[in-house]
N, C-alpha and C. Protein backbone atom coordinates (compact mmCIF):
# COMPACT_ATOMS: atom_id res chain seq x y z
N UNK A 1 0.82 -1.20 0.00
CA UNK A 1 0.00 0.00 0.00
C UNK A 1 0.86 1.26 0.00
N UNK A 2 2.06 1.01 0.95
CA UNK A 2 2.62 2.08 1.24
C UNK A 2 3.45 2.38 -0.63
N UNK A 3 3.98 1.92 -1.45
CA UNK A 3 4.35 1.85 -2.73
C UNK A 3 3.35 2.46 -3.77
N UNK A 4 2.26 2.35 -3.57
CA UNK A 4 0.94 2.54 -4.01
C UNK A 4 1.06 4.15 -4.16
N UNK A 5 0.93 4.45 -2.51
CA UNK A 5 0.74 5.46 -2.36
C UNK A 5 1.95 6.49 -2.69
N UNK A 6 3.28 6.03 -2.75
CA UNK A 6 4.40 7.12 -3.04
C UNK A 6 4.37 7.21 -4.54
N UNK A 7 3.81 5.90 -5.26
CA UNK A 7 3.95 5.59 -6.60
C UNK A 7 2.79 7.08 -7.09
N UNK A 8 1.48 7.12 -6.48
CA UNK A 8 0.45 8.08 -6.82
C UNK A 8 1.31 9.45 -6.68
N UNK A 9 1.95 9.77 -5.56
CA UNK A 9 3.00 10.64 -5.13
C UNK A 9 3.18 11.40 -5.94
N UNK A 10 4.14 10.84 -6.48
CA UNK A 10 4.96 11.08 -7.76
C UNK A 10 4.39 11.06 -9.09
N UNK A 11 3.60 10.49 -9.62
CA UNK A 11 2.88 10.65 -10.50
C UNK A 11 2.23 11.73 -10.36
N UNK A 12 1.91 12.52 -9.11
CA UNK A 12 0.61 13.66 -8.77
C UNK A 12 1.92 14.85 -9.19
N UNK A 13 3.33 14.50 -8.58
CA UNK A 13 4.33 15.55 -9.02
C UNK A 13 4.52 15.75 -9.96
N UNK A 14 5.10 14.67 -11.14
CA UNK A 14 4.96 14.92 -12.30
C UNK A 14 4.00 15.19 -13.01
N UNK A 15 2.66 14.90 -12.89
CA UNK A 15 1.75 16.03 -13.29
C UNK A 15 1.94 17.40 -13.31
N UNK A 16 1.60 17.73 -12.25
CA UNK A 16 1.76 19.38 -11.81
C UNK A 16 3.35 20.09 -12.03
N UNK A 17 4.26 18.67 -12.66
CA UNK A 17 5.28 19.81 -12.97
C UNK A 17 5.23 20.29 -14.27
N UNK A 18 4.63 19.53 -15.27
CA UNK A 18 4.21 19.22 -16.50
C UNK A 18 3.38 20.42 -16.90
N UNK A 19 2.39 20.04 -15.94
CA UNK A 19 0.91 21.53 -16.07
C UNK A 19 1.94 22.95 -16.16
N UNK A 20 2.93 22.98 -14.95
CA UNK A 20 3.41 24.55 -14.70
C UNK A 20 4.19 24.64 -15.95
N UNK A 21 4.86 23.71 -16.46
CA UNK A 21 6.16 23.80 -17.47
C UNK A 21 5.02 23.96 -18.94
N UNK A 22 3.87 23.61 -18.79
CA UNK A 22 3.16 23.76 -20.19
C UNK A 22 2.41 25.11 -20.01
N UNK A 23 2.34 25.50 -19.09
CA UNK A 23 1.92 26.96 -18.85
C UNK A 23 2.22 27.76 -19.01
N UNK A 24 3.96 27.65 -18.48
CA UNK A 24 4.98 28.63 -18.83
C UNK A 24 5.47 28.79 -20.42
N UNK A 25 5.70 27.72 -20.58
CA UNK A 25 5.59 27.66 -21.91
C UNK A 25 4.53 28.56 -22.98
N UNK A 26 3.37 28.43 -23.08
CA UNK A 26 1.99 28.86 -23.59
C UNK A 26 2.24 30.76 -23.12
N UNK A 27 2.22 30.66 -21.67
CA UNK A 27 2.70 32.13 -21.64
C UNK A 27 4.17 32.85 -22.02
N UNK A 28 4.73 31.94 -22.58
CA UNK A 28 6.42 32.53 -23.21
C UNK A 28 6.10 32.72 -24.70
N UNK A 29 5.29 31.49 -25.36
CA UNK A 29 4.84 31.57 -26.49
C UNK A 29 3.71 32.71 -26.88
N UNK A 30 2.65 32.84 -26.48
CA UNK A 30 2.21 34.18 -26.25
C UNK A 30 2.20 35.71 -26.39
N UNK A 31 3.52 35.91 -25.31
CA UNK A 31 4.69 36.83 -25.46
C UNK A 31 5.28 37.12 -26.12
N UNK A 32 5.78 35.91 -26.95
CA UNK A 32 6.70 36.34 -28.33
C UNK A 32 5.43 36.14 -29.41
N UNK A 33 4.77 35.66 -29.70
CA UNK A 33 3.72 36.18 -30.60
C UNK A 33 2.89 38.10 -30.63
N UNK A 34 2.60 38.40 -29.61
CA UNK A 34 2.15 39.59 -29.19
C UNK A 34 4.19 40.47 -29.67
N UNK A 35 4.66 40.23 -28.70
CA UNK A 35 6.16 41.21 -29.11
C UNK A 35 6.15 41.26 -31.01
N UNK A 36 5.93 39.85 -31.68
CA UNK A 36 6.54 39.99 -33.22
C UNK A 36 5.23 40.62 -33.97
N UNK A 37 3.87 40.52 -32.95
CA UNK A 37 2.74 41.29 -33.43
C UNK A 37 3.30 42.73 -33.67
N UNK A 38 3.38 43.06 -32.64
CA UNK A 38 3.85 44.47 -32.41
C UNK A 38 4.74 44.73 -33.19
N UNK A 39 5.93 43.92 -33.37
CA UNK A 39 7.26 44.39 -34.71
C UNK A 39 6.25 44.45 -35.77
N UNK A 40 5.52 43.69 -36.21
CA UNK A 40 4.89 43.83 -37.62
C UNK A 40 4.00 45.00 -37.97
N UNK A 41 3.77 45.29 -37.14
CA UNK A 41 2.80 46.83 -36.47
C UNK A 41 3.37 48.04 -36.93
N UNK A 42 4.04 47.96 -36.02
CA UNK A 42 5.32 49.21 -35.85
C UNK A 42 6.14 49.12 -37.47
N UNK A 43 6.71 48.17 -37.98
CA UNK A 43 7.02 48.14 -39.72
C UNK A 43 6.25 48.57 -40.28
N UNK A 44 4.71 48.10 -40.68
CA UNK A 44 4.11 47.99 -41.34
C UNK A 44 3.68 49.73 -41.62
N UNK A 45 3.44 50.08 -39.83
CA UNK A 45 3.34 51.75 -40.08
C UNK A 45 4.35 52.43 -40.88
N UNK A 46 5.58 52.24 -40.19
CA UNK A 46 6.99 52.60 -40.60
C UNK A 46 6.70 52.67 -42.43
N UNK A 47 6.29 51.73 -42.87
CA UNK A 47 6.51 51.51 -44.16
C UNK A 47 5.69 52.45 -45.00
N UNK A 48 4.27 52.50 -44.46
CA UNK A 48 3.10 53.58 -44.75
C UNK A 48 3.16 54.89 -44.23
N UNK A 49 3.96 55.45 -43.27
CA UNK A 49 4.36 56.39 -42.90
C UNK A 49 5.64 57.52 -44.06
N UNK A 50 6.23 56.35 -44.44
CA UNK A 50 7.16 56.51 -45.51
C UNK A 50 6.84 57.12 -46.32
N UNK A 51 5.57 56.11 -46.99
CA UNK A 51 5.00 56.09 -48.33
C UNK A 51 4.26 58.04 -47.92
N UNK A 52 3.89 58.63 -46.70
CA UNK A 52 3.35 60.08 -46.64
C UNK A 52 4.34 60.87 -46.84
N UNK A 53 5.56 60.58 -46.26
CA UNK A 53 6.47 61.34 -45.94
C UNK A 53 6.70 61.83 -46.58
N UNK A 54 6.86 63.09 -47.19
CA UNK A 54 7.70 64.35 -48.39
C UNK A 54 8.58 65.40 -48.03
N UNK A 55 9.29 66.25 -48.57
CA UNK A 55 10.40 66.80 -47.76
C UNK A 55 9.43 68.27 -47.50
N UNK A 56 8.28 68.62 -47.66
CA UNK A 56 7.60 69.72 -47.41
C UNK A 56 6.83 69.65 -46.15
N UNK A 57 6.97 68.33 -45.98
CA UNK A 57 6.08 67.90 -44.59
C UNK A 57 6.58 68.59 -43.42
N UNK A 58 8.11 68.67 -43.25
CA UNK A 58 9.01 69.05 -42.65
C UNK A 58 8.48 70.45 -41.37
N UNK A 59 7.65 71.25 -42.64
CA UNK A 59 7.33 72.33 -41.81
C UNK A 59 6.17 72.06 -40.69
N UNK A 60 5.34 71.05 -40.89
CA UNK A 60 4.11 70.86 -39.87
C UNK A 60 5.04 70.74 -38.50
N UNK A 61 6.01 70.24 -38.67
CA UNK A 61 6.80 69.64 -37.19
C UNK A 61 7.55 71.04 -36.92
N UNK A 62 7.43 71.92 -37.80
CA UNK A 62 8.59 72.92 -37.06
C UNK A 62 7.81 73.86 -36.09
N UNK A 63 6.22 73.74 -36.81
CA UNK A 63 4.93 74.08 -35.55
C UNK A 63 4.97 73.38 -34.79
N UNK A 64 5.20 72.13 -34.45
CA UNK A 64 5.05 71.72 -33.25
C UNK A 64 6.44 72.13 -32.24
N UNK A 65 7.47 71.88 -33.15
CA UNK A 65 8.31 72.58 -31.99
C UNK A 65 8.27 73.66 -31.94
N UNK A 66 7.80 74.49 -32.08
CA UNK A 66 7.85 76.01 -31.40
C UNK A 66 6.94 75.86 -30.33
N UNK A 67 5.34 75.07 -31.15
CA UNK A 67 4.62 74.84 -29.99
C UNK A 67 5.03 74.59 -28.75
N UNK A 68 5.99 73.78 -28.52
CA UNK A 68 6.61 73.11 -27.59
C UNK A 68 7.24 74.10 -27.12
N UNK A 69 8.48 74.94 -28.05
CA UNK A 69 9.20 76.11 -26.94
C UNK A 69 8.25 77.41 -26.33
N UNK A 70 7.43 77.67 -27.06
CA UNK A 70 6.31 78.73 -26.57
C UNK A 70 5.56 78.27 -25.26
N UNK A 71 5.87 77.16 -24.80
CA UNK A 71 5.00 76.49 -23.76
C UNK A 71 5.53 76.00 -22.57
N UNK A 72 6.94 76.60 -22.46
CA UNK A 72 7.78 76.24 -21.99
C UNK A 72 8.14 77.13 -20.64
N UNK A 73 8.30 76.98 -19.10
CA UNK A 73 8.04 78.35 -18.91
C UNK A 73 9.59 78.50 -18.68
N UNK A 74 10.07 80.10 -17.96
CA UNK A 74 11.29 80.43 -18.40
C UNK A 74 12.43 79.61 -18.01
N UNK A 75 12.38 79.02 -16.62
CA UNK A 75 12.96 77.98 -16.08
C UNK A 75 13.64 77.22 -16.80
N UNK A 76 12.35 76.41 -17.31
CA UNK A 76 12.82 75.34 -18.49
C UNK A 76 13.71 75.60 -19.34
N UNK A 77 12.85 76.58 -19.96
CA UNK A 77 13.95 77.43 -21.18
C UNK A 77 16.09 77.80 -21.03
N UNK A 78 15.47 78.67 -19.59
CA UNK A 78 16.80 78.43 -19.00
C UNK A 78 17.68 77.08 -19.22
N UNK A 79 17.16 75.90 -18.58
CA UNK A 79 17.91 74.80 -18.42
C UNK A 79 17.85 74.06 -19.32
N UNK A 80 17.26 74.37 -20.30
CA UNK A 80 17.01 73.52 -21.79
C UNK A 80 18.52 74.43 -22.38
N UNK A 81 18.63 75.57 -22.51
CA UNK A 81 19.98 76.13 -23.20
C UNK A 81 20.94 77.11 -22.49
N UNK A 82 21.23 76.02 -21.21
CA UNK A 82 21.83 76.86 -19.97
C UNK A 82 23.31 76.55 -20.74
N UNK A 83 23.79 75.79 -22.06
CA UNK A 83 25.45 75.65 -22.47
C UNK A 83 24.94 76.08 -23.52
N UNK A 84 24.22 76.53 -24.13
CA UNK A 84 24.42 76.26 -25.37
C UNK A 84 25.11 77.71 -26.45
N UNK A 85 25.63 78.52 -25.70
CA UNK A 85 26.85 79.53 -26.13
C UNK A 85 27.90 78.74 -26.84
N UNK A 86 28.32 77.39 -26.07
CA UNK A 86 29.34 76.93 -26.34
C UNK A 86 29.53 76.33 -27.48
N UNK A 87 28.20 75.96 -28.47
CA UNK A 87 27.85 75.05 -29.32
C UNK A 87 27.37 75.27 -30.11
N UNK A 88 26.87 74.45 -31.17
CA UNK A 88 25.87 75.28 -31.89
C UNK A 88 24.39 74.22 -31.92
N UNK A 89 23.35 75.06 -31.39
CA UNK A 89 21.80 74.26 -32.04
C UNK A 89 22.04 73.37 -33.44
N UNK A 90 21.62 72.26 -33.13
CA UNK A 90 21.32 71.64 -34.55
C UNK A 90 20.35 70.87 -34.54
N UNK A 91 19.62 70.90 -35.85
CA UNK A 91 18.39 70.73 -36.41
C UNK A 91 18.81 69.55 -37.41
N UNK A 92 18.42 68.29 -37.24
CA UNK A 92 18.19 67.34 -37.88
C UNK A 92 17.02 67.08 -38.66
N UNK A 93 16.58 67.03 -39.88
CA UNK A 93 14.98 66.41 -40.24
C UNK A 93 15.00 65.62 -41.09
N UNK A 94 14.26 64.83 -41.41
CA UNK A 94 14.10 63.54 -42.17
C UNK A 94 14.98 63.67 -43.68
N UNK A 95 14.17 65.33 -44.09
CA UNK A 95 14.74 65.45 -45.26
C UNK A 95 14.94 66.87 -45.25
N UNK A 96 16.10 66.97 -46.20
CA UNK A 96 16.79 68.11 -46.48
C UNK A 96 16.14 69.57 -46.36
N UNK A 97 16.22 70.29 -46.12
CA UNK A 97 15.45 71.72 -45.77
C UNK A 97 15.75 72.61 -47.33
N UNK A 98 15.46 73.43 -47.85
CA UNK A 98 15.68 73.89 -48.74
C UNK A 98 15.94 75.38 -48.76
N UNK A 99 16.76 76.14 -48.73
CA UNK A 99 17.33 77.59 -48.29
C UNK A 99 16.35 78.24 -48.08
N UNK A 100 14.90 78.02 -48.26
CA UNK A 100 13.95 78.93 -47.80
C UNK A 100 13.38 78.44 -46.99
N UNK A 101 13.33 77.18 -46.17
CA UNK A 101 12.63 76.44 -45.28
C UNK A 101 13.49 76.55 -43.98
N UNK A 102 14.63 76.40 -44.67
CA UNK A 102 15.90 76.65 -43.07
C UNK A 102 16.08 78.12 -42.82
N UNK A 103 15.42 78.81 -43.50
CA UNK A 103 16.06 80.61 -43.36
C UNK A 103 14.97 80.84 -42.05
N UNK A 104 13.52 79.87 -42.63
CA UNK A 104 12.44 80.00 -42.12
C UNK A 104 12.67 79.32 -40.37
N UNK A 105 13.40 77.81 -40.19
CA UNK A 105 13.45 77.57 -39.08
C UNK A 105 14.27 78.26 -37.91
N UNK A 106 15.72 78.71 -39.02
CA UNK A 106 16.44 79.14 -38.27
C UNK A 106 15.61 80.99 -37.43
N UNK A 107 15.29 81.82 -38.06
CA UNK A 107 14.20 82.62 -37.62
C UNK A 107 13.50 82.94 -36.79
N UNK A 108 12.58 80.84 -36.38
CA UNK A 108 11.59 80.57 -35.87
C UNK A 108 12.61 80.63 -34.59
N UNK A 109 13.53 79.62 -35.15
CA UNK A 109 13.91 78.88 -33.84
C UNK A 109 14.97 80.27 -32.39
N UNK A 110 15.56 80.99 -33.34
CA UNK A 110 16.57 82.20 -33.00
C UNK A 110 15.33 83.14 -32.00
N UNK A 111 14.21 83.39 -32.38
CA UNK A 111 13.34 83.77 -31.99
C UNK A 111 13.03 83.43 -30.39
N UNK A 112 13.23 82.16 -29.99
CA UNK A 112 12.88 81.42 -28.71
C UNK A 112 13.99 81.12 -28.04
N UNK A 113 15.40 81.08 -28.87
CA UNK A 113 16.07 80.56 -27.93
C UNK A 113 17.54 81.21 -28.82
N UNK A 114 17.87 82.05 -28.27
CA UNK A 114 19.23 82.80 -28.22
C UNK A 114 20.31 81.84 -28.60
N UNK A 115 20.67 81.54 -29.70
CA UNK A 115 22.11 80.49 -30.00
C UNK A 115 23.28 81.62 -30.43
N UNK A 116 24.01 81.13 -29.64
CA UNK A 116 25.45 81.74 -29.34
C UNK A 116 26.17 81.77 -30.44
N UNK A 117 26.45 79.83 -31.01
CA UNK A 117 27.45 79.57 -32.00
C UNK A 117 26.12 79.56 -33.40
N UNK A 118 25.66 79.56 -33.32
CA UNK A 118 24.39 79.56 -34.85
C UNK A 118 23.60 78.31 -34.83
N UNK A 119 22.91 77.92 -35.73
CA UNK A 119 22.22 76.68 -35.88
C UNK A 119 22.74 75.96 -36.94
N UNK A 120 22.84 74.43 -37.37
CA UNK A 120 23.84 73.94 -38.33
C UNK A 120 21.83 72.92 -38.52
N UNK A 121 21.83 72.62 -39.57
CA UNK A 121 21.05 71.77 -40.26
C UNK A 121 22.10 70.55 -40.84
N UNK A 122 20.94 69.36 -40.58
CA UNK A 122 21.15 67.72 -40.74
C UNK A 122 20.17 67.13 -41.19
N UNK A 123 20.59 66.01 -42.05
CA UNK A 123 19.26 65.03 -42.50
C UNK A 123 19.76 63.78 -41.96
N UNK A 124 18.77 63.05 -41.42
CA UNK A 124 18.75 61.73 -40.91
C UNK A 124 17.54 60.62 -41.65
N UNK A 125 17.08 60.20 -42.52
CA UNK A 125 15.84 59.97 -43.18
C UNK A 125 15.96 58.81 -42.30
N UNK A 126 16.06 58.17 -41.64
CA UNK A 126 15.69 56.91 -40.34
C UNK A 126 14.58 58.03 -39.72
N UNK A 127 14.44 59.40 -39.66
CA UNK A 127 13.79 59.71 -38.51
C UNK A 127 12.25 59.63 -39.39
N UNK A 128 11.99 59.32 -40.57
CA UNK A 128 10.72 58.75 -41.52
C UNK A 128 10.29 60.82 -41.87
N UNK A 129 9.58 61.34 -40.74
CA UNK A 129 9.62 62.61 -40.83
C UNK A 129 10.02 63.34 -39.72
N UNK A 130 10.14 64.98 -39.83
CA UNK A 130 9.71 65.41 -38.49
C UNK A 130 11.32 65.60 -38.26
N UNK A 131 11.60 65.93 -37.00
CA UNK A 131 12.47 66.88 -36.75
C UNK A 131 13.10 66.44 -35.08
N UNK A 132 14.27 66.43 -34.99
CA UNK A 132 15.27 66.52 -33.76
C UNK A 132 16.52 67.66 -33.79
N UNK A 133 15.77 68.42 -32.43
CA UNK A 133 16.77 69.80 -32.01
C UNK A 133 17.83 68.88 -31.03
N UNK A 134 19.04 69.32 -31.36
CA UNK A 134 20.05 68.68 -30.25
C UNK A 134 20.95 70.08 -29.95
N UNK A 135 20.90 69.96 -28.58
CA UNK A 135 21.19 71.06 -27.46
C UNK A 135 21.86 70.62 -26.43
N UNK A 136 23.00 71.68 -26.19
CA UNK A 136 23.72 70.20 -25.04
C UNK A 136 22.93 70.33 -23.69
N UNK A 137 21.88 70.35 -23.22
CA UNK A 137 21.59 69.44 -22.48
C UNK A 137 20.27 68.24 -22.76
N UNK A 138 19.90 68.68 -24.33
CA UNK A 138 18.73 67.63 -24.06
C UNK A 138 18.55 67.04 -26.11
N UNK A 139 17.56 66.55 -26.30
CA UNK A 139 17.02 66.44 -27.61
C UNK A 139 15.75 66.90 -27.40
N UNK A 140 15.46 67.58 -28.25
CA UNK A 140 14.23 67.79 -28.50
C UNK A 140 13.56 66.55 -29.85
N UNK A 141 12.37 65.81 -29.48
CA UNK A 141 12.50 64.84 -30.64
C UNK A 141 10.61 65.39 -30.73
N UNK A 142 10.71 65.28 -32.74
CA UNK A 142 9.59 65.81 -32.83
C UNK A 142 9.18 64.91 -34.30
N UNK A 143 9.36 63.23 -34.04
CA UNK A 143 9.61 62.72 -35.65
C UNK A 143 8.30 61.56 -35.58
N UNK A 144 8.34 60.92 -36.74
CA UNK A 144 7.83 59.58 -36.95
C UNK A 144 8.37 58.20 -36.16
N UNK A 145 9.92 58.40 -36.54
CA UNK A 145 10.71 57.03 -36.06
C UNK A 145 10.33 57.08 -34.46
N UNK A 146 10.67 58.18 -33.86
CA UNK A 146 10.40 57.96 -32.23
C UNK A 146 9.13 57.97 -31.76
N UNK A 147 7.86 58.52 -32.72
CA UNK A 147 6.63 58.28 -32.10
C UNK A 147 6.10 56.90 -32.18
N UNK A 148 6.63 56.27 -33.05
CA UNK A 148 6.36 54.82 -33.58
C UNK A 148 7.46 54.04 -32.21
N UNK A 149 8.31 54.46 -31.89
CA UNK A 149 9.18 53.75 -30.85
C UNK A 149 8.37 53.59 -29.66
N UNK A 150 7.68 54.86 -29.20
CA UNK A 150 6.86 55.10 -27.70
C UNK A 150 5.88 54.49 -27.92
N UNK A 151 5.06 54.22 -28.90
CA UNK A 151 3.77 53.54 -29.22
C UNK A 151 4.12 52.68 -28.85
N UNK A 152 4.99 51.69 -29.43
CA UNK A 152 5.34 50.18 -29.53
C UNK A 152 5.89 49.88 -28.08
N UNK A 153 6.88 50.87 -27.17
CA UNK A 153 7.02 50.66 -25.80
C UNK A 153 5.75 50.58 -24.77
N UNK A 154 4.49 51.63 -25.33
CA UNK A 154 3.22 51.80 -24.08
C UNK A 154 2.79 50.87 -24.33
N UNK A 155 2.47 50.28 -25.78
CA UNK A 155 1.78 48.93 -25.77
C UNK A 155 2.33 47.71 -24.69
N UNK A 156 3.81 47.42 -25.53
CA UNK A 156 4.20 46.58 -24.52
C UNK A 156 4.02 46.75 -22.85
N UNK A 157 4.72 47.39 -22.38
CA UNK A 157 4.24 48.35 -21.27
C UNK A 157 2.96 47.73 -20.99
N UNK A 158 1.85 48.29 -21.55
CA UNK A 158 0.55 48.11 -21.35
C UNK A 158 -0.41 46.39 -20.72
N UNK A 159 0.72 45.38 -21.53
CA UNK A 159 0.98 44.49 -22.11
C UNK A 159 0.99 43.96 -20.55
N UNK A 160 2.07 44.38 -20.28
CA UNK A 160 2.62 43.50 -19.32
C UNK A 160 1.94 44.38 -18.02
N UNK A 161 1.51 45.12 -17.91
CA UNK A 161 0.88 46.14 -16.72
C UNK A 161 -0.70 45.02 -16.40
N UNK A 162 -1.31 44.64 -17.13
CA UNK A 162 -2.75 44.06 -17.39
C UNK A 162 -2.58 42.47 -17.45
């Protein structure tokens, strides 16, 4: 009897180790289905985001960053370009600015925030559209590539919060 019963034992263990290990499993599998959901997501935009993208688009984002520095109170402002004498503002955007579009940012931007050494313009086309100010103490990011990055982080995020 006593054999019986260690024999059931163990059989009741290996069950339930089986159940947890097929569980874990199912929830690992899961996980990486939902994560490569999300890569296909995040591409798929990426790819259709592309297909909008034009180099005139450029200016909708240069409203938003002003939006952004106009909203800023002086503090901020302060500590957003407490070095930046030493350096120069630069303006990255997807695509190339065209001598009347940069006459236009540089303008906008000189307007809000006093640059010492001048502003230098950059193209990065990874950023899909849209625009990154780099300042030595911060980035200002105002694009496609990084709004598509934070989406795809809150989801996950979201994901695992629920």
């Amino acid at each position: 009897m006593k054999m019986l019963d260690e024999a059931r034992a163990e059989a009741e263990k290996i069950r339930n180790q089986a159940t947890t290990q097929l569980s874990e499993e199912r929830a690992a599998a899961a996980q990486e289905l939902f994560s490569r959901t999300i890569e296909l997501a995040v591409n798929l935009a990426e790819r259709l985001l592309r297909g909008l993208a034009f180099p005139s688009i450029e200016h909708a984002f240069l409203t938003r960053v002003l939006d952004y520095l106009d909203h800023l109170s002086a503090e901020e402002r302060a500590a957003l370009v407490a070095h930046l004498g030493e350096t120069a503002l630069v303006v990255t955007t997807a695509h190339p600015l065209d001598a009347q579009e940069e006459a236009r940012w540089r303008e906008q931007l000189e307007k809000r925030i006093e640059t010492g050494r001048g502003i230098e313009f950059n193209t990065d086309s990874a950023l899909i559209a849209g625009a990154e100010i780099t300042l030595p103490s911060a980035v200002l990011r105002f694009n496609w590539r990084d709004a598509l990055t934070a989406a795809a982080r809150e989801i996950n995020r979201n994901d695992h919060a629920g």
